[in-house]
C-alpha atoms as a PDB file:
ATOM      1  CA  UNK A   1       0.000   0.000   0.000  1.00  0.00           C
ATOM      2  CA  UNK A   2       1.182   3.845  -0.699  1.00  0.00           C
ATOM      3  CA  UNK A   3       0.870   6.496   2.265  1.00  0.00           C
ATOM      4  CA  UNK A   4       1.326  10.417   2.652  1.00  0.00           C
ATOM      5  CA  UNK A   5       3.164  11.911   5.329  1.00  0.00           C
ATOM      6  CA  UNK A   6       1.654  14.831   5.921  1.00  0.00           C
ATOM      7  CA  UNK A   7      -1.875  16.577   5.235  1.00  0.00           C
ATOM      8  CA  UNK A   8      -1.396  20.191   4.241  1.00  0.00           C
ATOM      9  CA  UNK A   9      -1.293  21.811   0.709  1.00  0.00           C
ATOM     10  CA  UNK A  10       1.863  19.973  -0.712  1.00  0.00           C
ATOM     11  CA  UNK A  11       0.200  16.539   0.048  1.00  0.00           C
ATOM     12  CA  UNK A  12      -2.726  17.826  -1.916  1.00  0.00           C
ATOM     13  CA  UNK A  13      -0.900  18.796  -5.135  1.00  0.00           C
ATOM     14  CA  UNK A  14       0.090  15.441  -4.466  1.00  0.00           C
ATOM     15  CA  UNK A  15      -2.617  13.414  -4.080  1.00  0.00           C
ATOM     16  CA  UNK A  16      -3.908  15.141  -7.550  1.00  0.00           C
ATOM     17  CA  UNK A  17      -0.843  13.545  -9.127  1.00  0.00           C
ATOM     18  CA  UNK A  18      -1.483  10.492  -7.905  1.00  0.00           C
ATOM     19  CA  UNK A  19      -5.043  10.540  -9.189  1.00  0.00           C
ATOM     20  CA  UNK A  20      -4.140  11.705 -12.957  1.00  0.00           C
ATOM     21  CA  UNK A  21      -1.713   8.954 -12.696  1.00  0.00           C
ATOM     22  CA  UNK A  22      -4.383   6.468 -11.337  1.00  0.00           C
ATOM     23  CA  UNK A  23      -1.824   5.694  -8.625  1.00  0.00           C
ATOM     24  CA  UNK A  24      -3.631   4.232  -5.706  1.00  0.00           C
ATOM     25  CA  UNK A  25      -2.832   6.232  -2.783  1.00  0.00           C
ATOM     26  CA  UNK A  26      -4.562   4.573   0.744  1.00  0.00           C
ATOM     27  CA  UNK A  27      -3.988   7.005   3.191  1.00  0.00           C
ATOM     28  CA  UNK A  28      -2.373   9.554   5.344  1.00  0.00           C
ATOM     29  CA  UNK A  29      -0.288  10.132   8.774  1.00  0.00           C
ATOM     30  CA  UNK A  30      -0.080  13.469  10.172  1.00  0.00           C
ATOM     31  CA  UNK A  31      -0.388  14.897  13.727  1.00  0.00           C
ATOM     32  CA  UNK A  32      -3.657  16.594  14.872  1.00  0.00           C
ATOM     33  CA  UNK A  33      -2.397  19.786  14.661  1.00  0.00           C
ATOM     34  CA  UNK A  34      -2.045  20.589  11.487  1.00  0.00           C
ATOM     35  CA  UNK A  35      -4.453  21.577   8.914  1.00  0.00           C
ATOM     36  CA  UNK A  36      -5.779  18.702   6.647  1.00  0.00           C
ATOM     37  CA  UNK A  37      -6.218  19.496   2.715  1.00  0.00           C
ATOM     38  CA  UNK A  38      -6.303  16.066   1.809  1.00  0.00           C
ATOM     39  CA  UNK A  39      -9.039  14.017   0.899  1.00  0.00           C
ATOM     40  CA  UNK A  40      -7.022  10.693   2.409  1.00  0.00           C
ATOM     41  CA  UNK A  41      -8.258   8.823   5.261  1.00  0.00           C
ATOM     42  CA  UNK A  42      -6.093   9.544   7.846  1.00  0.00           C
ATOM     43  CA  UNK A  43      -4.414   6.270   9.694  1.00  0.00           C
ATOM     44  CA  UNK A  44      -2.682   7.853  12.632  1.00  0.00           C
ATOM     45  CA  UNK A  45       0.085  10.675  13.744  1.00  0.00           C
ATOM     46  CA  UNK A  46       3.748  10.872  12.213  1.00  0.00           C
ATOM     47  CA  UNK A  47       5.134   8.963  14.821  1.00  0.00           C
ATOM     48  CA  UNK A  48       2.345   6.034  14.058  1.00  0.00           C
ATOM     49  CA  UNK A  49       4.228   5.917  10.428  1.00  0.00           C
ATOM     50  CA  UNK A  50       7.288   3.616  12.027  1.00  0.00           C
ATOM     51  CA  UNK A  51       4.067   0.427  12.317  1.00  0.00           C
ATOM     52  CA  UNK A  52       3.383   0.426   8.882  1.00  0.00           C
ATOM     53  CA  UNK A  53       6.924   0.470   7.399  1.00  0.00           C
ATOM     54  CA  UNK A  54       6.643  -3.438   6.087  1.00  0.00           C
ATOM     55  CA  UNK A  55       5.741  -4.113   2.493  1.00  0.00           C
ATOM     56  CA  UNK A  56       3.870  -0.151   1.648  1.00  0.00           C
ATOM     57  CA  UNK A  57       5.725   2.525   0.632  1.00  0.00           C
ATOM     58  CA  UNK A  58       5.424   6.116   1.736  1.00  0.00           C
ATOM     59  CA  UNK A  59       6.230   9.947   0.569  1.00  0.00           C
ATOM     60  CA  UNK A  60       6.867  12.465   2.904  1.00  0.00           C
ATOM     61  CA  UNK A  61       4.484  15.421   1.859  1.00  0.00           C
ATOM     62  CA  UNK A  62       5.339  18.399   3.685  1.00  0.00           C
ATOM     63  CA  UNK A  63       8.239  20.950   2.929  1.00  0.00           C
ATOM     64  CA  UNK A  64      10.083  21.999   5.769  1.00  0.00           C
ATOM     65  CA  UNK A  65      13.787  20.644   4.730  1.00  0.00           C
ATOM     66  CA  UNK A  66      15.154  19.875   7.964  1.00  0.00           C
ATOM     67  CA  UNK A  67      11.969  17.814   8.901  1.00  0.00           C
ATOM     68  CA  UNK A  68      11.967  16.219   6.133  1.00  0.00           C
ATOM     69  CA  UNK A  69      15.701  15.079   6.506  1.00  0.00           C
ATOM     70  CA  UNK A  70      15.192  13.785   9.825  1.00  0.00           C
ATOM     71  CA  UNK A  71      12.288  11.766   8.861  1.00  0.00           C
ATOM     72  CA  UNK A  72      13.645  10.142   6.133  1.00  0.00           C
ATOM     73  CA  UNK A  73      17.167   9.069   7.970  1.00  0.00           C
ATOM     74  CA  UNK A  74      15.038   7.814  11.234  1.00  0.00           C
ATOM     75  CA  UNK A  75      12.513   6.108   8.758  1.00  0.00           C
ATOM     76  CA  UNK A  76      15.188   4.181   6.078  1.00  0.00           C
ATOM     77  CA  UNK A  77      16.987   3.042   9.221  1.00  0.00           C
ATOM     78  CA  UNK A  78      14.045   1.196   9.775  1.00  0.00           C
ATOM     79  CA  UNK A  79      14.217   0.032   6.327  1.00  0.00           C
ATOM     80  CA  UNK A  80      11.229   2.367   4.591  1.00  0.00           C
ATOM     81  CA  UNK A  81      10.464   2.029   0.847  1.00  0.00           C
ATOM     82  CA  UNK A  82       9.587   4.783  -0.965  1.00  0.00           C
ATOM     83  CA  UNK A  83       7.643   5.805  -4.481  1.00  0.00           C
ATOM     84  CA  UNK A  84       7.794   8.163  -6.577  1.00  0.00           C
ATOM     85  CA  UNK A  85       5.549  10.762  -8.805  1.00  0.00           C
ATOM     86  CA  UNK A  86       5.664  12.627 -12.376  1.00  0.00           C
ATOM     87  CA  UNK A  87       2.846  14.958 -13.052  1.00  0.00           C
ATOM     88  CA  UNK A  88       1.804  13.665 -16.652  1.00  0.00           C
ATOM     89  CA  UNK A  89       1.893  17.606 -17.723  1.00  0.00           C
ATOM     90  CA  UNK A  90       5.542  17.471 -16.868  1.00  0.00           C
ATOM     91  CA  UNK A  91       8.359  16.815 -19.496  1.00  0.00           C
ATOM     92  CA  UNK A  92      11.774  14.626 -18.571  1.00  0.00           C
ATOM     93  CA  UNK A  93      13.420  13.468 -20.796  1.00  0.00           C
ATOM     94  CA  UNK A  94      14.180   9.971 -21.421  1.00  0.00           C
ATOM     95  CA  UNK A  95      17.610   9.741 -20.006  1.00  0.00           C
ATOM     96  CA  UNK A  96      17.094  11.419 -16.866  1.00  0.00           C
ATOM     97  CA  UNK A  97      17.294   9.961 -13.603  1.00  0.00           C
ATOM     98  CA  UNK A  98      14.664  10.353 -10.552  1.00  0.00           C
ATOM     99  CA  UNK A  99      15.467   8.756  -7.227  1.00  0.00           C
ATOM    100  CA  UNK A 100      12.799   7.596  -4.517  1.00  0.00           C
ATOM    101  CA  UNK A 101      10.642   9.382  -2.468  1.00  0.00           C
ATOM    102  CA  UNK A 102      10.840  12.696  -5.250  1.00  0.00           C
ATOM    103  CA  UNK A 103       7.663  14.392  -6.470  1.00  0.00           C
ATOM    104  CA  UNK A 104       7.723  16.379 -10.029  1.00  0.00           C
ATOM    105  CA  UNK A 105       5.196  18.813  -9.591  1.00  0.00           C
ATOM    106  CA  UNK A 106       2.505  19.992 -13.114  1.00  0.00           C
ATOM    107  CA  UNK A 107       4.500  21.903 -16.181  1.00  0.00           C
ATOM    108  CA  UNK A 108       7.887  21.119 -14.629  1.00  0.00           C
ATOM    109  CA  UNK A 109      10.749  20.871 -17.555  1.00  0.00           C
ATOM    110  CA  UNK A 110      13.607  18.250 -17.043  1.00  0.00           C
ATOM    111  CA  UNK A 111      15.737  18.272 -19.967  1.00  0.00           C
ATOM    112  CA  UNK A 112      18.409  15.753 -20.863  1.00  0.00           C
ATOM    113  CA  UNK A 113      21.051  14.139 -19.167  1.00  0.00           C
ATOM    114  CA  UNK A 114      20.058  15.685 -15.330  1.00  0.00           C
ATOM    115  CA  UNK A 115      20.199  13.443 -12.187  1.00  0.00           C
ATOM    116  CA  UNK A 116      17.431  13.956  -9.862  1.00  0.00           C
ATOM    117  CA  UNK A 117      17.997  12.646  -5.911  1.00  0.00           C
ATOM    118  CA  UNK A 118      15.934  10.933  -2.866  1.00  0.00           C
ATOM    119  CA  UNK A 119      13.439  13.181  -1.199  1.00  0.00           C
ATOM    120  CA  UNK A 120      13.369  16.274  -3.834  1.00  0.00           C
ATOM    121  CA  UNK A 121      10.812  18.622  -4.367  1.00  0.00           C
ATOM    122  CA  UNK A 122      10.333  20.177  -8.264  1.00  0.00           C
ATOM    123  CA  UNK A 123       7.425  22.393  -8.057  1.00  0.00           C
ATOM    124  CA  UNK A 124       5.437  23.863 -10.279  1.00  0.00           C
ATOM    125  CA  UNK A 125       6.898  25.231 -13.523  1.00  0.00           C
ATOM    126  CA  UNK A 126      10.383  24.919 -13.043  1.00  0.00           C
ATOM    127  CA  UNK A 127      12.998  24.146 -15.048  1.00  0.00           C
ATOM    128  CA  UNK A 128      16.171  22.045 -14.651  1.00  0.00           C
ATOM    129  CA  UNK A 129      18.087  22.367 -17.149  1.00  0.00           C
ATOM    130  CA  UNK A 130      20.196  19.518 -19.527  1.00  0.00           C
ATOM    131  CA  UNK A 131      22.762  17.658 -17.371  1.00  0.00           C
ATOM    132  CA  UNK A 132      21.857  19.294 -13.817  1.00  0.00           C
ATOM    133  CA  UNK A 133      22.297  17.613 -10.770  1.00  0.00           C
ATOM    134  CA  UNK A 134      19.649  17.888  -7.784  1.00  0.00           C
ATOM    135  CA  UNK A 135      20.565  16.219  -4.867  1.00  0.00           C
ATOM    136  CA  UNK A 136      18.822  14.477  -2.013  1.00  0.00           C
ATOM    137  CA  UNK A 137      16.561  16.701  -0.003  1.00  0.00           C
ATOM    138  CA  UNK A 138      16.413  19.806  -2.240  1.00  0.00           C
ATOM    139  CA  UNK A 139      13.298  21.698  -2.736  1.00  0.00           C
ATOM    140  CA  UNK A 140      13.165  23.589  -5.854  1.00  0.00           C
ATOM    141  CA  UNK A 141      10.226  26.194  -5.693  1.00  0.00           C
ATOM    142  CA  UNK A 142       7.550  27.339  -8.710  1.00  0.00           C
ATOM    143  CA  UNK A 143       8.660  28.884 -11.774  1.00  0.00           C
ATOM    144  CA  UNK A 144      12.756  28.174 -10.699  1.00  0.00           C
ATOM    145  CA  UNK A 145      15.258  27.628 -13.570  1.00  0.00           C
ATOM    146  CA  UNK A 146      18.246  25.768 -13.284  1.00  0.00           C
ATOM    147  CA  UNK A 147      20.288  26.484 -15.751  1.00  0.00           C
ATOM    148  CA  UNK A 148      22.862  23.397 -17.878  1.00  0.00           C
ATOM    149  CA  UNK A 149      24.898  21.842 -15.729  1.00  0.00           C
ATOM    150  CA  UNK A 150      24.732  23.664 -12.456  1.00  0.00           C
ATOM    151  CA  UNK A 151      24.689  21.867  -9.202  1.00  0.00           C
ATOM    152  CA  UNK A 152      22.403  21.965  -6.464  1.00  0.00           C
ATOM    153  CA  UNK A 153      23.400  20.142  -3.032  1.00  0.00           C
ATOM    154  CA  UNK A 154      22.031  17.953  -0.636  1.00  0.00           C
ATOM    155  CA  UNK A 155      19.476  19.704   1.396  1.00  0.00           C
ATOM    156  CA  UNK A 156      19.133  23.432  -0.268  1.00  0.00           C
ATOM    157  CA  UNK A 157      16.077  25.392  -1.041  1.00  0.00           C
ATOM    158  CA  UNK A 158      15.900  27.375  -4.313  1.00  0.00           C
ATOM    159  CA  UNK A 159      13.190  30.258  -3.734  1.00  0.00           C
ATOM    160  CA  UNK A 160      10.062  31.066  -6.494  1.00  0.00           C
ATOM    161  CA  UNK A 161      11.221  32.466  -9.152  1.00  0.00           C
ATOM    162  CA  UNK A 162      15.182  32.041  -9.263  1.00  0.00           C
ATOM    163  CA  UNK A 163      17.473  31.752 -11.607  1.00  0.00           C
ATOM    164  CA  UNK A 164      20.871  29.372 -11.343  1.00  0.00           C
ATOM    165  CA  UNK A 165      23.082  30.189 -14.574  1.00  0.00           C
ATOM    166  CA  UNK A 166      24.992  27.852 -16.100  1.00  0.00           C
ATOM    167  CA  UNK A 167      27.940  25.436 -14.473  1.00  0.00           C
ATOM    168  CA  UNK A 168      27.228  26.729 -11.085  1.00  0.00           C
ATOM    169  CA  UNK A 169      27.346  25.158  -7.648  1.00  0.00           C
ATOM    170  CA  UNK A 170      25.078  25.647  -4.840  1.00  0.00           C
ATOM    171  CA  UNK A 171      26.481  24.043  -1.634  1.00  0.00           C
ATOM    172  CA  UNK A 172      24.856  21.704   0.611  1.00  0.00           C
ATOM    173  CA  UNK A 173      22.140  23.757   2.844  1.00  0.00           C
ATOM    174  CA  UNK A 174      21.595  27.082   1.460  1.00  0.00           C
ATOM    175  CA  UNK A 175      18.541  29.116   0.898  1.00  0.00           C
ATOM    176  CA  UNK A 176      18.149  31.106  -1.823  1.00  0.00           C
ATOM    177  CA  UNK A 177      15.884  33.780  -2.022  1.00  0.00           C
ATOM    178  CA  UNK A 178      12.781  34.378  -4.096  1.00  0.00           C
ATOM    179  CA  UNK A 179      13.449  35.835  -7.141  1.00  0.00           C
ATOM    180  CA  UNK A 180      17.280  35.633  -7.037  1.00  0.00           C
ATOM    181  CA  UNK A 181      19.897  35.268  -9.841  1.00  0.00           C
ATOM    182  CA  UNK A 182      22.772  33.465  -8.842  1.00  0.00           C
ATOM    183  CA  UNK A 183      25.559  34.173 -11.034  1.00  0.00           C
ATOM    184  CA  UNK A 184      28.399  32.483  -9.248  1.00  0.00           C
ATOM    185  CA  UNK A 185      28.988  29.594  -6.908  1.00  0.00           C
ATOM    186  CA  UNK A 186      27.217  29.397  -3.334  1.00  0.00           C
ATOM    187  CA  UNK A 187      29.297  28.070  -0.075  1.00  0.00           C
ATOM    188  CA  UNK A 188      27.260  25.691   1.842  1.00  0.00           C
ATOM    189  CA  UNK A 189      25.139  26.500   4.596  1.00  0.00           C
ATOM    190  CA  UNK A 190      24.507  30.218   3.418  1.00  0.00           C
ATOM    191  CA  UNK A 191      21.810  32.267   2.411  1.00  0.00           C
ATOM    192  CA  UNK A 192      21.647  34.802  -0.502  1.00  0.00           C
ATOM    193  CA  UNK A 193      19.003  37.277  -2.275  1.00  0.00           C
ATOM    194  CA  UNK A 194      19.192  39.392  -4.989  1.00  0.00           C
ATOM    195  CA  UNK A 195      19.663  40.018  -8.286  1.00  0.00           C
ATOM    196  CA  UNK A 196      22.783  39.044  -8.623  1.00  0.00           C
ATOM    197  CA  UNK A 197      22.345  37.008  -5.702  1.00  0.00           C
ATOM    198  CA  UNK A 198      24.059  38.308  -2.844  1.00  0.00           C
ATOM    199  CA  UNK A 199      25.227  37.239   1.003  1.00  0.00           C
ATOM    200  CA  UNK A 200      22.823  37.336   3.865  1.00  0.00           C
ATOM    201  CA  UNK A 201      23.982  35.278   6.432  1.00  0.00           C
ATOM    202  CA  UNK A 202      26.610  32.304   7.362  1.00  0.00           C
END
């Protein structure tokens, strides 16, 4: 059987994937405090997930990076299996890769040759660009564009709206604005904004 993690508006864009694709999806954990947007039935909290871990498969639906790390490592210690979903409106082309547990969100481009990790967010509209890496954990947001052959590592968030040019690296664990242009490489664990993107924090 196939279960969300989580109830809020990602898990709903979700779930509409999973219906275009007719892929049965049979439920839902998330904790009571959270607002519910899916139609699932819900089978218990987050920490109920850990019971249900032999023979279904699962997708963590909620954003938040560092939550989503966490409950992935404490989850595949426990041996988890994962699936994974391509909006039909999106185009990939034929030799790229996808790893588990990654959603491709409607319109999304994936041109040829990229490498797509565990866990990753594509949202809506965005573009990766030929022979782009994404790794694990990384949530690119709506109407991003990651230009050929950039790199974006484990664990970094690419705001709406931002542009990577080409043959750049963004380190593991950065944050880039909304609406940014990145023009050269990003340390890890830094944030940036602007246009060219520039330092906030380290």
């Amino acid at each position: 059987m196939n279960y969300l993690i989580g109830a809020g508006g990602h898990a709903s864009v979700i779930e509409d994937i999973a219906g275009k694709r007719e892929f049965s999806l049979d439920g839902v954990f998330y904790d009571g405090n959270v607002e519910n947007l899916t139609k699932l039935v819900r089978i218990g909290s987050i920490e109920d997930v850990k019971k249900y871990l032999q023979g279904n498969r699962l997708m963590i639906a909620f954003g938040n990076i560092t939550s989503r790390i966490q409950l992935a490592k404490f989850l595949e210690q426990n041996n988890a299996q994962w699936f994974t979903l391509v909006d039909p409106t999106a185009t990939v082309a034929s030799n790229v890769s996808i790893g588990e547990g990654t959603v491709i969100m409607p319109h999304v481009v994936i041109n040829a040759g990229a490498k797509i990790g565990n866990h990753v967010i594509i949202n809506t509209g965005s573009i990766i660009e030929h022979g782009c890496t994404i790794e694990d954990y990384v949530h690119i947001s709506p109407g991003s564009t990651i230009c050929g052959n950039s790199m974006i590592r484990s664990g970094s968030w690419i705001g709406a709206g931002s542009v990577v040019i080409g043959a750049i690296e963004v380190g593991e664990n950065c944050i880039v604005g909304a609406g940014s242009v990145v023009i050269r490489d990003i340390d890890s664990n830094t944030k940036v904004v602007g246009h060219p993107a520039k330092l906030l924090k380290k």
